[in-house]
PDB file of N, CA and C in Angstrom:
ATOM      1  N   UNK A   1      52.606 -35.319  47.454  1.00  0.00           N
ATOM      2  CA  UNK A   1      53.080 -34.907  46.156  1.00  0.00           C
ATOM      3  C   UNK A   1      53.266 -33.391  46.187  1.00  0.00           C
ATOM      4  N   UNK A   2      54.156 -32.659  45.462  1.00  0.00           N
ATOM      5  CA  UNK A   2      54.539 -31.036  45.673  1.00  0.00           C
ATOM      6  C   UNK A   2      53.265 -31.035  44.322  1.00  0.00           C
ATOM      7  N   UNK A   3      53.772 -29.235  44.786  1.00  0.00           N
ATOM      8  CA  UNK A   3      52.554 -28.682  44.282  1.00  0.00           C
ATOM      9  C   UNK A   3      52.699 -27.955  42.672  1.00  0.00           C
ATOM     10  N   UNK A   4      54.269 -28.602  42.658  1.00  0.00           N
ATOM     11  CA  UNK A   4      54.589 -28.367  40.807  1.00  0.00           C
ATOM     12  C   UNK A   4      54.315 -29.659  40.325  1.00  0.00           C
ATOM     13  N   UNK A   5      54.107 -30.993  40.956  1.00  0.00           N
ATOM     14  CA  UNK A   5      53.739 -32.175  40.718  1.00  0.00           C
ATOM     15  C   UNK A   5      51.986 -32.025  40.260  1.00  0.00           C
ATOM     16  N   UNK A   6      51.406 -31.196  41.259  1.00  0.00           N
ATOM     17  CA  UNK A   6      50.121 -31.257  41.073  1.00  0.00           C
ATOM     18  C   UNK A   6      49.343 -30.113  39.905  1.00  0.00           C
ATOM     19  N   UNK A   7      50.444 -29.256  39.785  1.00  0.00           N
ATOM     20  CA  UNK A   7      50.015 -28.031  38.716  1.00  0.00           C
ATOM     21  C   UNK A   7      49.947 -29.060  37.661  1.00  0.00           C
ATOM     22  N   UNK A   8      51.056 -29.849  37.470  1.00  0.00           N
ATOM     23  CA  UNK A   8      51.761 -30.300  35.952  1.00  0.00           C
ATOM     24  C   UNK A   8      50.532 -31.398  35.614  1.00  0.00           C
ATOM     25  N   UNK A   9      50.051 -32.147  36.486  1.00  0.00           N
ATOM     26  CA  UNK A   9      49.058 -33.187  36.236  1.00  0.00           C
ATOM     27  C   UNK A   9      47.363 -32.119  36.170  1.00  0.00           C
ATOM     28  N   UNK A  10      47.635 -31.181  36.472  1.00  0.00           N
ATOM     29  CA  UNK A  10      46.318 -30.231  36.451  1.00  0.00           C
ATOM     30  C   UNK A  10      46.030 -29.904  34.803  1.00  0.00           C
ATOM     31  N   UNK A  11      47.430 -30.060  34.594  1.00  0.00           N
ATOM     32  CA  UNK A  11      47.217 -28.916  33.150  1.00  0.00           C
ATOM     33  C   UNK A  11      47.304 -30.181  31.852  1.00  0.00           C
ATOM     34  N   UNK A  12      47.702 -31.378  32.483  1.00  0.00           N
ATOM     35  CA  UNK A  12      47.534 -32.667  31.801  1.00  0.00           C
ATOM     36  C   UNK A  12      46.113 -33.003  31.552  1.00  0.00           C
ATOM     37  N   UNK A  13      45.224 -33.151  32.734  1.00  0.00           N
ATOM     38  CA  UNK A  13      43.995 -33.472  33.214  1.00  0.00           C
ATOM     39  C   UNK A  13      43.365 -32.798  32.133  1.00  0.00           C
ATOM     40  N   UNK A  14      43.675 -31.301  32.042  1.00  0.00           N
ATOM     41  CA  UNK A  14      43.157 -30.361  31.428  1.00  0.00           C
ATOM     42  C   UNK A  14      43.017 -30.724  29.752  1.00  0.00           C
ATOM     43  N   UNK A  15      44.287 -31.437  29.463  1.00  0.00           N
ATOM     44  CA  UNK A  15      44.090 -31.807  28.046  1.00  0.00           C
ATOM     45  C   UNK A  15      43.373 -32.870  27.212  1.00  0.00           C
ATOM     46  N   UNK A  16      43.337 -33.697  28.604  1.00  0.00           N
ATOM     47  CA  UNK A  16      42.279 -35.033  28.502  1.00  0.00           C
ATOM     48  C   UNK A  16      41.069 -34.596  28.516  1.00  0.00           C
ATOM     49  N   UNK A  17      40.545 -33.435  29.270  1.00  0.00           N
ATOM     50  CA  UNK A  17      39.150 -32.896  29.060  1.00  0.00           C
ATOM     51  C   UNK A  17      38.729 -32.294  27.797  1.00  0.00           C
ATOM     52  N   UNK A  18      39.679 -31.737  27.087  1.00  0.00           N
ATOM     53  CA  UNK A  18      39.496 -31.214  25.771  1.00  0.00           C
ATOM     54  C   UNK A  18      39.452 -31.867  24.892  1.00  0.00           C
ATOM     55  N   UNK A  19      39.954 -33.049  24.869  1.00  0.00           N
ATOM     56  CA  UNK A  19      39.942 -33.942  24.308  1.00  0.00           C
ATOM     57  C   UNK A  19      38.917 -34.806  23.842  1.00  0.00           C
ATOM     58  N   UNK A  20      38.445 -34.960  25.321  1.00  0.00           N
ATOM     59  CA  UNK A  20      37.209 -35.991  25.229  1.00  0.00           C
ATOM     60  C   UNK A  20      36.327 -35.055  24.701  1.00  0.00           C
ATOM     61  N   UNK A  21      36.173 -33.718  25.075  1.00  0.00           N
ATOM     62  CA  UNK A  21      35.115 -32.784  25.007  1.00  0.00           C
ATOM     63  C   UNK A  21      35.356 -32.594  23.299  1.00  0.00           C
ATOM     64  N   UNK A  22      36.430 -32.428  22.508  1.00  0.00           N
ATOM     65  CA  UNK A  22      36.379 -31.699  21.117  1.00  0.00           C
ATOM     66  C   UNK A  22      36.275 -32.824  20.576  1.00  0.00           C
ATOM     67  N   UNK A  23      37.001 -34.272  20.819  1.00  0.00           N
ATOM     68  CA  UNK A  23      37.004 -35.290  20.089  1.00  0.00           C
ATOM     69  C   UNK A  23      35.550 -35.822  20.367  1.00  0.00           C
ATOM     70  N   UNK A  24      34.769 -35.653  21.640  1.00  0.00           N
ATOM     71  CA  UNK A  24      33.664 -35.975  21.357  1.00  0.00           C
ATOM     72  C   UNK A  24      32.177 -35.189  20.285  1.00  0.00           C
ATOM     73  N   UNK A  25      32.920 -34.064  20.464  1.00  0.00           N
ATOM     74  CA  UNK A  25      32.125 -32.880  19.471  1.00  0.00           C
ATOM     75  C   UNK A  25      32.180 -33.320  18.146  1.00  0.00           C
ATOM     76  N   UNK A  26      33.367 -33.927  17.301  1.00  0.00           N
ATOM     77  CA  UNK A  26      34.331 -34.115  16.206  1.00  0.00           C
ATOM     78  C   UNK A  26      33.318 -35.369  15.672  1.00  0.00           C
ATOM     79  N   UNK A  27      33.433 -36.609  17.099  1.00  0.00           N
ATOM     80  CA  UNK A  27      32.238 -37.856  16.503  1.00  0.00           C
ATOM     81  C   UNK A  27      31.206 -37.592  16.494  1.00  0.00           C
ATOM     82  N   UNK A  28      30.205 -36.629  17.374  1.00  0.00           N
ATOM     83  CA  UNK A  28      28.727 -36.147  17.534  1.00  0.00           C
ATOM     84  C   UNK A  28      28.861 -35.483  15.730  1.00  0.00           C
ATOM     85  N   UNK A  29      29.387 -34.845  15.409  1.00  0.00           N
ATOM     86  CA  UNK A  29      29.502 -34.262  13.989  1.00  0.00           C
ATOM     87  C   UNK A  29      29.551 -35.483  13.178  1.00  0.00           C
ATOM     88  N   UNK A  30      29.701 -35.960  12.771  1.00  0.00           N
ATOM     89  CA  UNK A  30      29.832 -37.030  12.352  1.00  0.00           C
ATOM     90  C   UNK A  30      29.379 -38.201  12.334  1.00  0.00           C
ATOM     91  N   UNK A  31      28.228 -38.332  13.236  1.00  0.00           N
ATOM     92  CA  UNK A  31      27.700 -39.667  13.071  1.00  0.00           C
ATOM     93  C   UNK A  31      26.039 -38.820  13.320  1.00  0.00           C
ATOM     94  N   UNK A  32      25.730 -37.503  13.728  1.00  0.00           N
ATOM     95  CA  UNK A  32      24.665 -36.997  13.257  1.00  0.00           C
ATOM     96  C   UNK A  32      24.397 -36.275  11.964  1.00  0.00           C
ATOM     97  N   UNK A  33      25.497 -36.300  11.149  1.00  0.00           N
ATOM     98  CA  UNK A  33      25.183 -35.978   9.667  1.00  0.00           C
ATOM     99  C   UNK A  33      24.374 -37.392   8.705  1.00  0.00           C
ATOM    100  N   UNK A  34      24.893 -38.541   9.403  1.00  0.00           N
ATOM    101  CA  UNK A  34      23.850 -39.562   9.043  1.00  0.00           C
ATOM    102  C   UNK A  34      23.166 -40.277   9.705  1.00  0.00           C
ATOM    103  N   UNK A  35      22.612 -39.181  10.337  1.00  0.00           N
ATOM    104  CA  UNK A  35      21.458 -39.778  10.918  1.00  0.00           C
ATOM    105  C   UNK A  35      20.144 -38.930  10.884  1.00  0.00           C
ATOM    106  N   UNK A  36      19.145 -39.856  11.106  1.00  0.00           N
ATOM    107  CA  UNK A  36      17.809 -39.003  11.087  1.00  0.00           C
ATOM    108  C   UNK A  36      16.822 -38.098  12.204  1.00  0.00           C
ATOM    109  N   UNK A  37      17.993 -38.325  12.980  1.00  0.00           N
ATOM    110  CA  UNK A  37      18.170 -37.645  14.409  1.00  0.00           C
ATOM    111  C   UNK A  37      18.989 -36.946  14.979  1.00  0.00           C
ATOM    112  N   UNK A  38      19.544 -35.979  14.230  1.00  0.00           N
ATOM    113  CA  UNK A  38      20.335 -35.059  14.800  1.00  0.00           C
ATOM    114  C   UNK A  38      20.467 -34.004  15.540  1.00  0.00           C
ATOM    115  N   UNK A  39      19.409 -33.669  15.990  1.00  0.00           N
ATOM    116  CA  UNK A  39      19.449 -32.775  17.259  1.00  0.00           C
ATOM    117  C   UNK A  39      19.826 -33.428  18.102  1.00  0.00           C
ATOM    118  N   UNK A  40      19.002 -34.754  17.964  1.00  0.00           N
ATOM    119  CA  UNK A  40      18.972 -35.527  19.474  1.00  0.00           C
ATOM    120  C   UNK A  40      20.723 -36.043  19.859  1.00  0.00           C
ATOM    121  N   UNK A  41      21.151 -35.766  18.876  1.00  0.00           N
ATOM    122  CA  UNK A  41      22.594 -36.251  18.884  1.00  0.00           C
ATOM    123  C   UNK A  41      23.225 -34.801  19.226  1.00  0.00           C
ATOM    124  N   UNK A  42      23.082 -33.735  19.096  1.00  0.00           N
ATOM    125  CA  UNK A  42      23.726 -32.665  19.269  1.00  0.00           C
ATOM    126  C   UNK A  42      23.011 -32.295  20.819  1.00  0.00           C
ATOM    127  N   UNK A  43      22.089 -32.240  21.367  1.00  0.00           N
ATOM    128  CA  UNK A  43      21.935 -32.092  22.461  1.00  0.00           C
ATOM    129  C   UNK A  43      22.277 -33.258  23.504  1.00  0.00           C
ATOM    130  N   UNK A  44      21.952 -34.469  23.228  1.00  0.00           N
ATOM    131  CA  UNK A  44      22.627 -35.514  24.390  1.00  0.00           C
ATOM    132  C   UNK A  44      24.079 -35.164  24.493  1.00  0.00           C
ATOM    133  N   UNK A  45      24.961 -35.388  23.254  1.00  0.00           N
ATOM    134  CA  UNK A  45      26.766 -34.830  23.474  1.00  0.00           C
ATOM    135  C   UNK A  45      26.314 -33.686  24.496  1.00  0.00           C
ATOM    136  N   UNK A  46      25.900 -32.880  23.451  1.00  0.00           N
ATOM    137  CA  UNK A  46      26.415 -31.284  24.257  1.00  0.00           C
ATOM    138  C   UNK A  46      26.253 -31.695  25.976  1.00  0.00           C
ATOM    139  N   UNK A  47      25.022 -32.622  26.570  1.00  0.00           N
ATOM    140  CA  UNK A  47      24.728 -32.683  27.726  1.00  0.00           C
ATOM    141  C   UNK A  47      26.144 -33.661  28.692  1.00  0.00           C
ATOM    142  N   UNK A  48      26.052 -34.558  27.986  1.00  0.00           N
ATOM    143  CA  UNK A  48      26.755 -35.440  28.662  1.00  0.00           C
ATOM    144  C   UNK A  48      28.898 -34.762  28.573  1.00  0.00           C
ATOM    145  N   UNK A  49      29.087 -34.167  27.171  1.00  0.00           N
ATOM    146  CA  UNK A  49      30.583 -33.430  27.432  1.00  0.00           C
ATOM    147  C   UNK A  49      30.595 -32.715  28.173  1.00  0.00           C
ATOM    148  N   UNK A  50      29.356 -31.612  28.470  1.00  0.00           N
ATOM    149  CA  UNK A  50      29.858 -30.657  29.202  1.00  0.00           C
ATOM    150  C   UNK A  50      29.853 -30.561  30.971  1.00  0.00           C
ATOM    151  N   UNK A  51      28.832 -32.343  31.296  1.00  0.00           N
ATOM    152  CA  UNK A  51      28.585 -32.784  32.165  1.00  0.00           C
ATOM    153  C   UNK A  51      30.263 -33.555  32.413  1.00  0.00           C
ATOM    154  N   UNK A  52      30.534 -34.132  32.004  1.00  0.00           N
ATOM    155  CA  UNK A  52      32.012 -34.729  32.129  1.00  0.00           C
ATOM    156  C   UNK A  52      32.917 -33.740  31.991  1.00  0.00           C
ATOM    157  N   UNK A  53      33.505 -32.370  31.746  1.00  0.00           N
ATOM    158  CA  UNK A  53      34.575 -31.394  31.916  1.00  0.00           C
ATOM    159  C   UNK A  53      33.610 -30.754  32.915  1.00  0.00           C
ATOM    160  N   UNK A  54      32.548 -30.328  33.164  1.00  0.00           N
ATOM    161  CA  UNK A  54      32.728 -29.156  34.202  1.00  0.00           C
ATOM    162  C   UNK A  54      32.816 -30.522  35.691  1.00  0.00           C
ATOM    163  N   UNK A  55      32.419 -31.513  35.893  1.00  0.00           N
ATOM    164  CA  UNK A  55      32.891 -32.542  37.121  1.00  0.00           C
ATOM    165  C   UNK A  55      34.183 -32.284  37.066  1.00  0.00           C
ATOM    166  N   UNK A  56      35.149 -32.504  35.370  1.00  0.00           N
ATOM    167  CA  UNK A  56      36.537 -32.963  35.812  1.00  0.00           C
ATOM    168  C   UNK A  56      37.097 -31.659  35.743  1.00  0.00           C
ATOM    169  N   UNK A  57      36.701 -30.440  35.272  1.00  0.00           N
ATOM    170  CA  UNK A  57      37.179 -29.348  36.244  1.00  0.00           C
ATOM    171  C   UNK A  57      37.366 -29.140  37.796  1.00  0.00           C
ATOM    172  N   UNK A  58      35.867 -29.098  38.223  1.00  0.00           N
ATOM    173  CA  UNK A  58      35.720 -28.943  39.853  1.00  0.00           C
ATOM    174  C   UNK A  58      36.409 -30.377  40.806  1.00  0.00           C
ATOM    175  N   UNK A  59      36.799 -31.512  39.916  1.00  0.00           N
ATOM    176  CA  UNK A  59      37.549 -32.479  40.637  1.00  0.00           C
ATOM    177  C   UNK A  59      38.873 -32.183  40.641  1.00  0.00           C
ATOM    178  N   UNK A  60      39.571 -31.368  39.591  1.00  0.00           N
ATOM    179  CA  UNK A  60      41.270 -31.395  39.248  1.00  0.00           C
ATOM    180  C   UNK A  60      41.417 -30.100  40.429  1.00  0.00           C
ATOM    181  N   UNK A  61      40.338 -29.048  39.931  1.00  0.00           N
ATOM    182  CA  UNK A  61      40.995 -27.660  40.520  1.00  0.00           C
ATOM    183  C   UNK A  61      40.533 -27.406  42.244  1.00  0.00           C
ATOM    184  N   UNK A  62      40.181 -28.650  43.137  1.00  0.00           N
ATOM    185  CA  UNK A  62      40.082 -29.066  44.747  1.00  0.00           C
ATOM    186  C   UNK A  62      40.388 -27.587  45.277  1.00  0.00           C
ATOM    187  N   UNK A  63      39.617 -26.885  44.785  1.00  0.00           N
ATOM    188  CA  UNK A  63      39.149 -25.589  45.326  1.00  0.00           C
ATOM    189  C   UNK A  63      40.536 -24.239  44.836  1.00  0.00           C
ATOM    190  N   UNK A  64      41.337 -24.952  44.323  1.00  0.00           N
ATOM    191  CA  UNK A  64      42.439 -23.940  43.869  1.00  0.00           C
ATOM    192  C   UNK A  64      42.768 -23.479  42.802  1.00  0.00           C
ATOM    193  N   UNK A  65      42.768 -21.682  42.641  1.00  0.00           N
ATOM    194  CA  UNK A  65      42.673 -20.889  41.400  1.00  0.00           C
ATOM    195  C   UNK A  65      43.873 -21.621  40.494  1.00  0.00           C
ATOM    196  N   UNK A  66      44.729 -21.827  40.962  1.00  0.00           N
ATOM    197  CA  UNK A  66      46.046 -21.996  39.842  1.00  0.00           C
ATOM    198  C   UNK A  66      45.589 -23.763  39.080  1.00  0.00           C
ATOM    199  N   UNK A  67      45.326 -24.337  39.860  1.00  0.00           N
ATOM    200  CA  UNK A  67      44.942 -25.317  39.510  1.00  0.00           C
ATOM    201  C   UNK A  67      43.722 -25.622  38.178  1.00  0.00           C
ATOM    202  N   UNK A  68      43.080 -25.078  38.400  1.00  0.00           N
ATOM    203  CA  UNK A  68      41.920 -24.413  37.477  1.00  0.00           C
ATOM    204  C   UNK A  68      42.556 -23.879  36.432  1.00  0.00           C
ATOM    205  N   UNK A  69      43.551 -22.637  36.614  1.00  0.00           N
ATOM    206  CA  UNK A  69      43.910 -21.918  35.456  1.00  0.00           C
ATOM    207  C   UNK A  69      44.766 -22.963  34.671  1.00  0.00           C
ATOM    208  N   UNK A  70      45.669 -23.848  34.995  1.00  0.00           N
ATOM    209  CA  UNK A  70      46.368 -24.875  34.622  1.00  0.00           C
ATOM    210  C   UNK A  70      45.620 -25.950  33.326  1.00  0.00           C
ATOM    211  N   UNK A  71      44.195 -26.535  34.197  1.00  0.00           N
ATOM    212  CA  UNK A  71      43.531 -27.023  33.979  1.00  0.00           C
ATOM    213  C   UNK A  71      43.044 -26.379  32.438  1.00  0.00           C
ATOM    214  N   UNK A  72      42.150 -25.254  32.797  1.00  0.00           N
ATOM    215  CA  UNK A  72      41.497 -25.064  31.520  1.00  0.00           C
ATOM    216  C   UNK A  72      42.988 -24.304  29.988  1.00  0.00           C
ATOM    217  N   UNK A  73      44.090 -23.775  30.621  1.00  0.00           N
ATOM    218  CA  UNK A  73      45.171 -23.759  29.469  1.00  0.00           C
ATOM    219  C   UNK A  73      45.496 -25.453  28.536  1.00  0.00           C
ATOM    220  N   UNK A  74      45.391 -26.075  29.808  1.00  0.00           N
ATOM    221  CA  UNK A  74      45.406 -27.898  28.797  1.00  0.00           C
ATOM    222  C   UNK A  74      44.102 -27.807  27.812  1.00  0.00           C
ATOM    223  N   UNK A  75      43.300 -27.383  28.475  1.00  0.00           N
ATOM    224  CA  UNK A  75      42.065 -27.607  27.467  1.00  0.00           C
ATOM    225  C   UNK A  75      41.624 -27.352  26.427  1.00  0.00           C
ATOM    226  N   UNK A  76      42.438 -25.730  26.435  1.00  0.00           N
ATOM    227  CA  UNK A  76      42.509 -25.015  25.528  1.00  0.00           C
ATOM    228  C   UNK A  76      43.458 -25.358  24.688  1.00  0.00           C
ATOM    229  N   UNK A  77      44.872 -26.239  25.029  1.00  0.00           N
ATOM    230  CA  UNK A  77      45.474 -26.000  24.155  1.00  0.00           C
ATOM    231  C   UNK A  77      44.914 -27.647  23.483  1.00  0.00           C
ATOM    232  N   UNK A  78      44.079 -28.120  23.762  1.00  0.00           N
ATOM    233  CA  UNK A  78      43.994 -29.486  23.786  1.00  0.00           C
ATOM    234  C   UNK A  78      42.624 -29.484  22.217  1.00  0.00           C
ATOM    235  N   UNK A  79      42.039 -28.379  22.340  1.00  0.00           N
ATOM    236  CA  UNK A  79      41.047 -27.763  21.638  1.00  0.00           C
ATOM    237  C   UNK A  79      42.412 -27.465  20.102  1.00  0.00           C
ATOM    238  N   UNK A  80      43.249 -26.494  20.280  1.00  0.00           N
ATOM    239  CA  UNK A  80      43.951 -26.597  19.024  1.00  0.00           C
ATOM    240  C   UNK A  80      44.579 -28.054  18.471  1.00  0.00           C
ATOM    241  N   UNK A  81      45.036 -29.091  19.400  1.00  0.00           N
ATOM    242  CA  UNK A  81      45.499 -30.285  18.267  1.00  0.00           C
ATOM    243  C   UNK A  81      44.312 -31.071  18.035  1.00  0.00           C
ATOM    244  N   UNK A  82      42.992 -31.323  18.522  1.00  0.00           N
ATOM    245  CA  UNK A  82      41.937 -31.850  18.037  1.00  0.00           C
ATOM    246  C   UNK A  82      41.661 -30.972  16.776  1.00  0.00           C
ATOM    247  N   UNK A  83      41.682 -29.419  16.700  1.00  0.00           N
ATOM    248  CA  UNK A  83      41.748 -28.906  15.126  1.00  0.00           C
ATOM    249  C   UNK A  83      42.468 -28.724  14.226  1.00  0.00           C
ATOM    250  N   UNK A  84      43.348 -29.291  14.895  1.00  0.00           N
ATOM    251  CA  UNK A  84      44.357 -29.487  13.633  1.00  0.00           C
ATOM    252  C   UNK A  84      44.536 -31.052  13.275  1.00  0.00           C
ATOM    253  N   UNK A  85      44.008 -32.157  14.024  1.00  0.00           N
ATOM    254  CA  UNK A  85      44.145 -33.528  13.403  1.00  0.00           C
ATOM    255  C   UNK A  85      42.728 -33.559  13.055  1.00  0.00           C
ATOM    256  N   UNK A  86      41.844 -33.262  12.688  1.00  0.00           N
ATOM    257  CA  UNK A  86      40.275 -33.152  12.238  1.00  0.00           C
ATOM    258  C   UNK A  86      40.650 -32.889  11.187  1.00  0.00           C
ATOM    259  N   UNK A  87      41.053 -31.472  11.212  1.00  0.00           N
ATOM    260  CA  UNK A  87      41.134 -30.633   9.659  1.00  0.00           C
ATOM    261  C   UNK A  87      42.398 -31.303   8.688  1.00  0.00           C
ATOM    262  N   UNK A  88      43.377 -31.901   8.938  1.00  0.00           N
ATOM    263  CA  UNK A  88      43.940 -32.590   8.473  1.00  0.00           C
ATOM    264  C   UNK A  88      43.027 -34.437   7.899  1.00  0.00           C
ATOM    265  N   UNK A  89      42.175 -34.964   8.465  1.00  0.00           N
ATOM    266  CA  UNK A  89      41.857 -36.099   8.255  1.00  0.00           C
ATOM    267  C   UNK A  89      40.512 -35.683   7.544  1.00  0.00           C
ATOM    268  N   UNK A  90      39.899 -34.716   7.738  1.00  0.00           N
ATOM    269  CA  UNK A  90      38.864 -34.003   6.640  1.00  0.00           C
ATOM    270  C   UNK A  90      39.152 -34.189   5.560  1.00  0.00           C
ATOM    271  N   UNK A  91      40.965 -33.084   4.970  1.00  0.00           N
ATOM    272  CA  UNK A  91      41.025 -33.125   3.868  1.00  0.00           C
ATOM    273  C   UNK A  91      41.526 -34.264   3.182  1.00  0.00           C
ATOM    274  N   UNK A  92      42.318 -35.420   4.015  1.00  0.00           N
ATOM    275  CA  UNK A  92      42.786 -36.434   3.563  1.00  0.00           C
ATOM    276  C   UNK A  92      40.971 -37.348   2.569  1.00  0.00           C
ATOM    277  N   UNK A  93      39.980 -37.053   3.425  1.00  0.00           N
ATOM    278  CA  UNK A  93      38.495 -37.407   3.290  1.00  0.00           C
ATOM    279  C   UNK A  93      37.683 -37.136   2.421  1.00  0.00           C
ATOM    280  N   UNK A  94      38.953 -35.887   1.705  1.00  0.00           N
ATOM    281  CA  UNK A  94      38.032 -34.907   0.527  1.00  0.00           C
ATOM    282  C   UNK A  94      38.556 -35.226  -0.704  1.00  0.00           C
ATOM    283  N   UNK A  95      39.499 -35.780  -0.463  1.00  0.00           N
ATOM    284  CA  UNK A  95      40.404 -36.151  -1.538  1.00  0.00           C
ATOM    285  C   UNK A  95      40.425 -38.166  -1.954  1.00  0.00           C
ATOM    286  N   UNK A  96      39.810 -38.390  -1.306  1.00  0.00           N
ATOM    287  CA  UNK A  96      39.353 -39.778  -1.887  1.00  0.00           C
ATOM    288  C   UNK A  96      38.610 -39.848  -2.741  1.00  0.00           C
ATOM    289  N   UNK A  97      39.023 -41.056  -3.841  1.00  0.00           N
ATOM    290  CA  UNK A  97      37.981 -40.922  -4.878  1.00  0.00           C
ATOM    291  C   UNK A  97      36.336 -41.336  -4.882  1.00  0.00           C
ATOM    292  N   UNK A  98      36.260 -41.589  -3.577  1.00  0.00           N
ATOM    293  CA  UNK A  98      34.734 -42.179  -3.186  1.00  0.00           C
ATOM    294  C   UNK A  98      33.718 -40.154  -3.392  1.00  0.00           C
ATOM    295  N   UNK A  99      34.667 -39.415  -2.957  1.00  0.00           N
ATOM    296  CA  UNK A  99      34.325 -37.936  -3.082  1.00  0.00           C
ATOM    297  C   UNK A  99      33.971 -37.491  -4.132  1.00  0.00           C
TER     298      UNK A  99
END
């Protein structure tokens, strides 16, 4: 596979990590506000997301800077549409009459 084949799936990879990582942050928020255990819910996530992106970092970026930089720009940009479909389904959340 060329190596604009492998940037382009780097910086893909990259968005699936942010993903899992913010969308998993997004449910940890959310299902430890009702619960009676919420640290334990904010430290297992925190353990296990950041255990799953820094593997699928050091697996995408196979020892190469560009690859990496690729990688974490998906992530980052992957971090802005998880805050913008949150903050959108928040306010849809605030505005029900159960509120």
């Amino acid at each position: 596979m060329s190596e604009t084949w492998m940037l382009a799936l780097a910086g893909a990879a990259g968005g699936g990590l942010g993903a899992v990582f913010f969308g998993g942050l997004w449910w940890t928020v959310r299902k430890a506000a009702a619960s009676k255990r919420a640290p334990l819910w904010f430290v297992v996530s925190l353990a296990l997301r950041t255990g799953i992106v820094l593997a699928g970092f050091y697996a995408v970026a196979g020892g190469r800077w560009e690859r990496l930089l690729l990688c974490l720009s998906g992530f980052v940009a992957s971090r802005l549409v998880v805050i913008r479909l949150t903050r959108d389904a928040g306010k849809a959340a605030c505005l029900t009459p159960e509120a």
